[in-house]
Protein backbone atom coordinates (compact mmCIF):
# COMPACT_ATOMS: atom_id res chain seq x y z
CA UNK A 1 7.64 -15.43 -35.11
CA UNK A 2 7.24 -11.55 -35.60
CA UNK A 3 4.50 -11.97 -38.08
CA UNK A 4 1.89 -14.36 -38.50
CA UNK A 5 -1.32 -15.26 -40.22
CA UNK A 6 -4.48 -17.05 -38.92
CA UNK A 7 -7.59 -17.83 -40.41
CA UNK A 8 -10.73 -16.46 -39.67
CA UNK A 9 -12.09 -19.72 -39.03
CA UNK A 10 -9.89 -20.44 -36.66
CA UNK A 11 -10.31 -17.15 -34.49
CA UNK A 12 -13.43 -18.42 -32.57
CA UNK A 13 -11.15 -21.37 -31.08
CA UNK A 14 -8.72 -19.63 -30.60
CA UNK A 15 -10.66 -17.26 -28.45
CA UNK A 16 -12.36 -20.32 -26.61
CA UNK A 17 -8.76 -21.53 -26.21
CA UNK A 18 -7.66 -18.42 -24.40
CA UNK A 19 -10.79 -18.71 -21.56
CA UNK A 20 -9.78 -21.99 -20.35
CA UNK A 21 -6.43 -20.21 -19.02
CA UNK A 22 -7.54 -16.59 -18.67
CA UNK A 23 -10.53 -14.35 -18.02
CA UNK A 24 -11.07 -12.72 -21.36
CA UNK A 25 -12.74 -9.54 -22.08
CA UNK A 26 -13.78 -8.39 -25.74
CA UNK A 27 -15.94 -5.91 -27.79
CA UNK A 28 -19.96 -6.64 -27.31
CA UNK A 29 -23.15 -4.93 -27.80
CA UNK A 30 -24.93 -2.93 -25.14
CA UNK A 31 -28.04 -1.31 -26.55
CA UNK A 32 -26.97 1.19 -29.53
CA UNK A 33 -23.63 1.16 -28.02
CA UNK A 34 -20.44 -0.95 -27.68
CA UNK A 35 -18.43 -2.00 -24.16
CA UNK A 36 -15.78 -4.43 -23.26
CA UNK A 37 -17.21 -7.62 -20.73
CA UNK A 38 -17.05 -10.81 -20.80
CA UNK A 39 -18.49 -13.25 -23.36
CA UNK A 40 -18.61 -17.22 -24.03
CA UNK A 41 -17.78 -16.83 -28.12
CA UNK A 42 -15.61 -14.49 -30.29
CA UNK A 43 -17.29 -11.95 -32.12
CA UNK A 44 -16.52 -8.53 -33.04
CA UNK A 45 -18.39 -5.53 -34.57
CA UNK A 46 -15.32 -5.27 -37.78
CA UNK A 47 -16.06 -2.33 -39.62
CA UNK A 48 -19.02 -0.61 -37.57
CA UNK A 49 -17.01 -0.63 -34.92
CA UNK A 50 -17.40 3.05 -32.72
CA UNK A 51 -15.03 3.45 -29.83
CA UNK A 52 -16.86 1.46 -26.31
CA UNK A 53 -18.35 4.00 -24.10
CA UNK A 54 -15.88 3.05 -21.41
CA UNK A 55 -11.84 2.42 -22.81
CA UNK A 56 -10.58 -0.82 -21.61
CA UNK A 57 -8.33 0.72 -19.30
CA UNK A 58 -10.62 0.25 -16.55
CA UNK A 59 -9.30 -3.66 -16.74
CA UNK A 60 -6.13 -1.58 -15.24
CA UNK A 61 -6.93 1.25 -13.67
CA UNK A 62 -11.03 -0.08 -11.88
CA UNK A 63 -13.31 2.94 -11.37
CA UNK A 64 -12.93 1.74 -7.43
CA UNK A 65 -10.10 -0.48 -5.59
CA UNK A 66 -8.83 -1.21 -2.09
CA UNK A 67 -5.51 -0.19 -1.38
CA UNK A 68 -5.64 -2.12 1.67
CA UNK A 69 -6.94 -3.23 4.82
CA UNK A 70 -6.63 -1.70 8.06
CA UNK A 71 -6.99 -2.96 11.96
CA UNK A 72 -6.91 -0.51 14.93
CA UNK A 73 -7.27 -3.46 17.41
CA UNK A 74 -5.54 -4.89 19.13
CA UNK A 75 -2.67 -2.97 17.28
CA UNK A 76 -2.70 -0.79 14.26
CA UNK A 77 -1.70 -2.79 11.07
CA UNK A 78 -1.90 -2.59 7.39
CA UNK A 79 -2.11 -5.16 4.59
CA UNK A 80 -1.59 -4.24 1.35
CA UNK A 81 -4.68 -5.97 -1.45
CA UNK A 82 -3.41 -6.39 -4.82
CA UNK A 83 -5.44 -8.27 -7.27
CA UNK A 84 -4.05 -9.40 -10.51
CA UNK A 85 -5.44 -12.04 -12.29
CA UNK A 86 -4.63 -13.50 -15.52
CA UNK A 87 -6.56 -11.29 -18.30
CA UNK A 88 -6.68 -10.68 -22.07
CA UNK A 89 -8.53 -7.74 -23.56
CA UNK A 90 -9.03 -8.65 -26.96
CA UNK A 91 -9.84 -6.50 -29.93
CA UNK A 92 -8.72 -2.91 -28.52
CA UNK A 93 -8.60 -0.52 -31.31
CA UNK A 94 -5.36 1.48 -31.88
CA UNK A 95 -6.43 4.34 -30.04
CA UNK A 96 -6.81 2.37 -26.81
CA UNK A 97 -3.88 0.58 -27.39
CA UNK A 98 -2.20 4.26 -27.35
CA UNK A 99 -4.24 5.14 -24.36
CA UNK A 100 -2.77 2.19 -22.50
CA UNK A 101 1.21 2.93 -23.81
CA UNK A 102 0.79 6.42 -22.45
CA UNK A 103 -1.18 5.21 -19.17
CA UNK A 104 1.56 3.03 -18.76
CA UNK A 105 4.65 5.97 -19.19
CA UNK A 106 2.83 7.80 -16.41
CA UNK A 107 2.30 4.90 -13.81
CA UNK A 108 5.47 3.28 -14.66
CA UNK A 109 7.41 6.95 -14.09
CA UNK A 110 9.86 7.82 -10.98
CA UNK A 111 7.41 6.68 -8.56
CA UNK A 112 5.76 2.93 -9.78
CA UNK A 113 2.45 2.46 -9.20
CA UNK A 114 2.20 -1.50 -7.80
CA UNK A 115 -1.48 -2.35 -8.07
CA UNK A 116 -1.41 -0.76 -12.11
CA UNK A 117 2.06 -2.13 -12.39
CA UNK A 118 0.98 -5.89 -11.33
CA UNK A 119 -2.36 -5.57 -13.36
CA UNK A 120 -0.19 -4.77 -16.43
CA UNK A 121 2.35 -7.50 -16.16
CA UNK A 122 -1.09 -10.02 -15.91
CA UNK A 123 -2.84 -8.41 -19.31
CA UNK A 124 -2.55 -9.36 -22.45
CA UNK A 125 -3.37 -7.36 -25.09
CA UNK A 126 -4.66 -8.20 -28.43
CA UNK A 127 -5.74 -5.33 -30.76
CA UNK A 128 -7.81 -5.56 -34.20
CA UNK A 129 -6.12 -2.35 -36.61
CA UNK A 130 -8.66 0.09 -37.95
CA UNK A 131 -8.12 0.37 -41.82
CA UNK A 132 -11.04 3.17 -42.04
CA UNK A 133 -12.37 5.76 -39.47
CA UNK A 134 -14.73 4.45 -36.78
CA UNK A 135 -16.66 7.24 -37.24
CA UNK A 136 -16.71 10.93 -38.54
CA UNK A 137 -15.75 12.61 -34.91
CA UNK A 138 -12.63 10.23 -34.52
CA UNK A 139 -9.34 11.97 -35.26
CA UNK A 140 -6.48 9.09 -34.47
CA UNK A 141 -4.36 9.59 -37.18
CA UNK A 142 -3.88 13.51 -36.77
CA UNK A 143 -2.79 12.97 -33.10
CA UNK A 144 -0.71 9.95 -34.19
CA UNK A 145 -2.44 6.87 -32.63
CA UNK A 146 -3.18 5.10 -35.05
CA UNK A 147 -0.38 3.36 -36.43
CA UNK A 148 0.87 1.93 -32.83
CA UNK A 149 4.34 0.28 -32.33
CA UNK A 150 3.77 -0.59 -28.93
CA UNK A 151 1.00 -1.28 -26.12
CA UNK A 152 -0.19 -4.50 -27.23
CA UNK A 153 0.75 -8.42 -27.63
CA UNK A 154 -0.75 -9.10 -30.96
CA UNK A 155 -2.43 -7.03 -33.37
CA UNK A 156 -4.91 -8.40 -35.82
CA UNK A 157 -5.25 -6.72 -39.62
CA UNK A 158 -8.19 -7.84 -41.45
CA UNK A 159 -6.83 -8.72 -44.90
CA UNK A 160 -10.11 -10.46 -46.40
CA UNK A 161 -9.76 -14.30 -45.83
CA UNK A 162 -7.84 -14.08 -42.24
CA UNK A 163 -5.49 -11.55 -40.11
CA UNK A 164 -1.94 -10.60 -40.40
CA UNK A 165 -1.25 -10.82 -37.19
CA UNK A 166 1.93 -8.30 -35.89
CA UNK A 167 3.89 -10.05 -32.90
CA UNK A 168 4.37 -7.17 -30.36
CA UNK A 169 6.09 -8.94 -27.29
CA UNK A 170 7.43 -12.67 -26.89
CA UNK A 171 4.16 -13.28 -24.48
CA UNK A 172 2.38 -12.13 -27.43
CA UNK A 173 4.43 -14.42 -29.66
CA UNK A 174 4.43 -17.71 -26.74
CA UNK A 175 0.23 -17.21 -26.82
CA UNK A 176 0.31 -17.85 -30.62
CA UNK A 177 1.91 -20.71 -30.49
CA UNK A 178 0.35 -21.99 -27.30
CA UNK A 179 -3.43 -21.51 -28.09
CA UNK A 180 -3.83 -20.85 -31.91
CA UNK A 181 -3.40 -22.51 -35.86
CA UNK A 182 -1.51 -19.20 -36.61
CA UNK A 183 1.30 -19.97 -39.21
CA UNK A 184 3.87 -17.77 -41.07
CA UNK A 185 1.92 -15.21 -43.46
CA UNK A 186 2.55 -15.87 -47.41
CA UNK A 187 4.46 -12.83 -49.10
CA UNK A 188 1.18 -12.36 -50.86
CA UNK A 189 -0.38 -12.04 -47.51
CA UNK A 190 2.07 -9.83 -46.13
CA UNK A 191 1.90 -7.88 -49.44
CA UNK A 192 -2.14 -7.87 -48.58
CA UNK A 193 -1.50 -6.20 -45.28
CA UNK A 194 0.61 -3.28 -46.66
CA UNK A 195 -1.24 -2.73 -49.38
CA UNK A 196 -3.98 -2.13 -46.72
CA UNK A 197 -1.79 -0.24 -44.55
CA UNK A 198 -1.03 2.28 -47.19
CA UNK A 199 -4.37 2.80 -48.62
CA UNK A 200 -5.90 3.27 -45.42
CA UNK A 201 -4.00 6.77 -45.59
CA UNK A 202 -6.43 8.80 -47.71
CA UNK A 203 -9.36 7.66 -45.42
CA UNK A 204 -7.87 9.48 -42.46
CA UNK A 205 -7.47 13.26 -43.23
CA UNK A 206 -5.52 15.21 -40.86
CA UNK A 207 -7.95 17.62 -38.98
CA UNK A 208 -5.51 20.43 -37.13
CA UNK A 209 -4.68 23.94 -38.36
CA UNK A 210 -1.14 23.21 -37.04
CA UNK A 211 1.29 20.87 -36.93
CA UNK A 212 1.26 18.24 -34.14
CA UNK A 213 4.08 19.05 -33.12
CA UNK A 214 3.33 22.88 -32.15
CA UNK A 215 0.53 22.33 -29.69
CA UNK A 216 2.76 22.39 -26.51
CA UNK A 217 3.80 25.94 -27.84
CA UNK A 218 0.39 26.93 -29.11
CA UNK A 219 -1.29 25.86 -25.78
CA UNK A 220 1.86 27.48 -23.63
CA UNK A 221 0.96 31.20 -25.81
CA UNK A 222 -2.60 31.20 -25.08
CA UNK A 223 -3.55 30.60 -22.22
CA UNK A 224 -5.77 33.93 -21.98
CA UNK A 225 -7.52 33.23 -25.06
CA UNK A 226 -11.35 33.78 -25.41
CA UNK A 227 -11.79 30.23 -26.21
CA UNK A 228 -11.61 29.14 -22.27
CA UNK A 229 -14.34 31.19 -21.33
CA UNK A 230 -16.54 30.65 -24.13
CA UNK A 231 -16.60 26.91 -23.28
CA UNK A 232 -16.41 27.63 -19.71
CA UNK A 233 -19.71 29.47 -19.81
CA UNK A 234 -21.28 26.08 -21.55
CA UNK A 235 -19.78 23.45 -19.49
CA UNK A 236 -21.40 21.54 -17.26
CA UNK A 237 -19.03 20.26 -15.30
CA UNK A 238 -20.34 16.79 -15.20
CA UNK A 239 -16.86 15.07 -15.56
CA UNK A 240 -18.40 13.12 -18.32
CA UNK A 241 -15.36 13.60 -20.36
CA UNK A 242 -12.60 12.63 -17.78
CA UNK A 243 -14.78 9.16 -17.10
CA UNK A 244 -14.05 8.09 -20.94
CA UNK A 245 -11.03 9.50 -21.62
CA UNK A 246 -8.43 6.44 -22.32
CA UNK A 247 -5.82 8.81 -20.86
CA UNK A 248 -6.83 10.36 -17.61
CA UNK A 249 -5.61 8.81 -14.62
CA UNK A 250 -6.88 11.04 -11.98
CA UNK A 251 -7.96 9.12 -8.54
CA UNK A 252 -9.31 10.51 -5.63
CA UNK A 253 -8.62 7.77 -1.80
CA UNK A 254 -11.02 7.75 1.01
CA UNK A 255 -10.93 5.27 4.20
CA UNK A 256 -14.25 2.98 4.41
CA UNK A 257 -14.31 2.05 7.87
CA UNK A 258 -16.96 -0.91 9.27
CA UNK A 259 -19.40 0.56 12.37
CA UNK A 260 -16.82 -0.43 14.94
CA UNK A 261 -14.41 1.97 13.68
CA UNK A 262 -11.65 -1.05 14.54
CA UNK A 263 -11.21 -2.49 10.94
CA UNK A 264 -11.46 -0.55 7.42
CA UNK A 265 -9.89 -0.29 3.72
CA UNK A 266 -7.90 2.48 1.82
CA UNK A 267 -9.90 2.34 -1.08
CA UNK A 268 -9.42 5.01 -4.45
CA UNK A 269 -11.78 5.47 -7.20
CA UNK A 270 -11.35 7.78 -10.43
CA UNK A 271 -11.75 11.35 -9.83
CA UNK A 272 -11.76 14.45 -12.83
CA UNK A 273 -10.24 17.34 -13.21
CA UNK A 274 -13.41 18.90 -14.44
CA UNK A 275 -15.55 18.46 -11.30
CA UNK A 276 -15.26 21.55 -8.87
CA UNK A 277 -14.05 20.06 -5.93
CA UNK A 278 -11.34 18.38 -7.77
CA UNK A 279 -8.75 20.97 -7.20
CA UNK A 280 -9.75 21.70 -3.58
CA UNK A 281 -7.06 21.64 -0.97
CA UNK A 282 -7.03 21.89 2.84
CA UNK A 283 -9.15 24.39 4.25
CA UNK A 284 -11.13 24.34 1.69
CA UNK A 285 -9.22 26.66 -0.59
CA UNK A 286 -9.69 26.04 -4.53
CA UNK A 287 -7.45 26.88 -6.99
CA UNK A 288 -9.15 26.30 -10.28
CA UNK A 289 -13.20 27.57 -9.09
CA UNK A 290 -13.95 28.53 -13.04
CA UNK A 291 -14.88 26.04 -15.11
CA UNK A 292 -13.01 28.04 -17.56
CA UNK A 293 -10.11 27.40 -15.45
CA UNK A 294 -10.71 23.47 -15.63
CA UNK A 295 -11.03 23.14 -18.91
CA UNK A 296 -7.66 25.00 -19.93
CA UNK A 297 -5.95 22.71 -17.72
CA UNK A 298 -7.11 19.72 -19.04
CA UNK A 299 -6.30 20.20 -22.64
CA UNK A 300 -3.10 21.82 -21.04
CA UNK A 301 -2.88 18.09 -19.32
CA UNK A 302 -3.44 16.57 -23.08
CA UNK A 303 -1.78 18.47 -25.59
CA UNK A 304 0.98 20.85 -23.64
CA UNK A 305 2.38 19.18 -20.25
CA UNK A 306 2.27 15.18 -21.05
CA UNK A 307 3.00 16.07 -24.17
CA UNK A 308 5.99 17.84 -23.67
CA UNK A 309 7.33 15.53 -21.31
CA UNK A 310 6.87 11.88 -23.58
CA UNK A 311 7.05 13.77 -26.72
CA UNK A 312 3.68 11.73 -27.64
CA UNK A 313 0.09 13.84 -27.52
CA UNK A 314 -1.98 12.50 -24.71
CA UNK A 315 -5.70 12.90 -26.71
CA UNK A 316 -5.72 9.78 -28.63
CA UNK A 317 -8.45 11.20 -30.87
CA UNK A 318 -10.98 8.33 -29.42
CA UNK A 319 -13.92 11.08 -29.68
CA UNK A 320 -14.93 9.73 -26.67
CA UNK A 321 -15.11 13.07 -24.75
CA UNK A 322 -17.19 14.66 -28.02
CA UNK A 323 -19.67 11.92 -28.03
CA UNK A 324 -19.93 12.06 -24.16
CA UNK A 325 -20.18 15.66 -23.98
CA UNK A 326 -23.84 17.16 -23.15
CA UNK A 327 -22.85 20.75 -24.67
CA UNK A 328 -20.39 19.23 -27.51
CA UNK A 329 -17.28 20.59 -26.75
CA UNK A 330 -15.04 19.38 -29.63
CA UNK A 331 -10.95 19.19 -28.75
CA UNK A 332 -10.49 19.86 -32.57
CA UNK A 333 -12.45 22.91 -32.68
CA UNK A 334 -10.80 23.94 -29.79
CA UNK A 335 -7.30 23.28 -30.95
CA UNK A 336 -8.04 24.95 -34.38
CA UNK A 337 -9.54 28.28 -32.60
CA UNK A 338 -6.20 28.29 -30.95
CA UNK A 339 -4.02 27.88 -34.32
CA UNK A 340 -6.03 30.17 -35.74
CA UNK A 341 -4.29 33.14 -33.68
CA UNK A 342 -1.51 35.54 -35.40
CA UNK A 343 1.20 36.21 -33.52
CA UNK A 344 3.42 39.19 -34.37
């Protein structure tokens, strides 16, 4: 079954279903905000959804992990701690879902990361489609995240009376049959969920001065533009925006040894590219010290080098980083200063 349809009466079982074999995450409140955790029912925010202050790739990627374990005594040895549990994450938006798809490209490149690698082969993913913007600094459609083709198990569509559910992988498909009443959508249903599809169109207007597919070029021509210092001179360099992002990967590994100094872990935790110390190499010697510096290179990171290497931009248009941001440093205002520049 590539498509199905359940009921939305039957989503709350199916959801109970699921924790008796997994540890299930989903969408819940958390003051004025949303975050993924745990919870004993289904519910989700539909419509008034706005992207969860932290993306769901920390289910993948924690903020901290041990490596491993290390013993000096009696003689030095190492064993490796993976920890990969079972786990859905259910009701990640298509921007996430993105986020995760181009996560995986860069663990899953030349070198494989194991501990992502075996957290990914344990999660299940099961998105909910956005048919309207979250909200008015979201900008998923112009970077070309929101109509995902891959990254998740299932995806849910809201088409009034239940969800046409899209069938992404065969665990997706076995988990159907295994814990829900989904059945094979009516054509009227399926007619439903394109109808949907399409109209949801209009409600996304596309927000660059240039087409997508010129930003590794734009970025590559102007990289002495005004623009870097302006927001340079504002930044704070909190690394607020690199702790949201669904797309930066950056870790920093320290040893945490016990007061004996015989026994200890590896352990690595997410570092940013905006924090000052982040590009500091032995002796002390930094090669980005401007802030100015720091921020070209990580829109460079989003919208020139990734980019150019998948082919896919590496913003999601979340507006995470916006929202974060304590001087409002908006990636579409900074794209569009850059298109805005005539070149003879």
């Amino acid at each position: 079954m590539k498509e199905g349809f359940l009921h939305k009466k039957d989503i709350g079982p199916f959801y109970k279903d699921l924790k008796k074999d997994y540890k299930v995450y989903r969408v819940k409140k958390k003051g004025p905000h949303y975050v993924f955790g745990e919870a004993p029912d289904f519910w989700d925010p539909g419509e008034d959804y706005i992207p969860t202050i932290l993306p769901p790739k920390k289910y993948l990627q924690p903020q901290e992990e041990t490596l491993f374990c290390m013993a000096l005594a009696p003689r030095p040895s190492l064993k490796p701690k993976i920890e990969a549990p079972p786990q859905v994450i259910f009701g990640v938006r298509p921007c996430d879902i993105s986020g995760i798809s181009l996560t995986d490209k860069v663990f899953f490149d030349t070198n494989v990361d194991p501990y992502y690698k075996a957290r990914r082969e344990n999660t299940t993913i099961i998105g909910i489609d956005c048919l309207r913007p979250c909200d008015k600094d979201c900008f998923c459609s112009t970077v070309g995240s929101l109509d995902v083709k891959e990254g998740f198990d299932l995806l849910l569509t809201d088409i009034g009376e239940g969800y046409f559910i899209t069938v992404g992988t065969p665990r997706g498909e076995k988990l159907l049959q295994d814990f829900s009443k989904a059945r094979k959508p009516s054509e009227k249903e399926k007619e439903s969920f394109l109808a949907r599809r399409e109209g949801r169109k209009k409600e996304y207007p596309y927000k660059f001065k240039t087409e997508l597919s010129n930003l590794p070029l734009l970025f590559t021509s102007n990289w002495e533009h005004p623009v870097w210092k302006e927001i340079g001179d504002i930044c704070l360099a909190c690394g607020r925006c690199n702790l949201v992002c669904p797309t930066c990967y950056c870790f920093d590994t320290f040893d945490a040894m016990d007061v004996s100094l015989r026994e200890g872990e590896r352990r690595r935790q997410w570092d940013g590219c905006l924090l000052a110390e982040f590009a500091m190499i032995a002796g002390g010697v930094n090669f980005r010290t401007q802030r100015s510096q720091r921020l070209r290179h990580r829109f460079n990171r989003k919208f020139n080098y990734q980019m150019a290497k998948h082919g896919q931009s590496h913003c999601v248009g979340c507006g995470r980083c916006y929202r974060a941001c304590l001087v409002h440093i908006h990636p579409v205002e900074v794209v569009n200063r850059l298109a805005e520049v005539k070149h003879d």
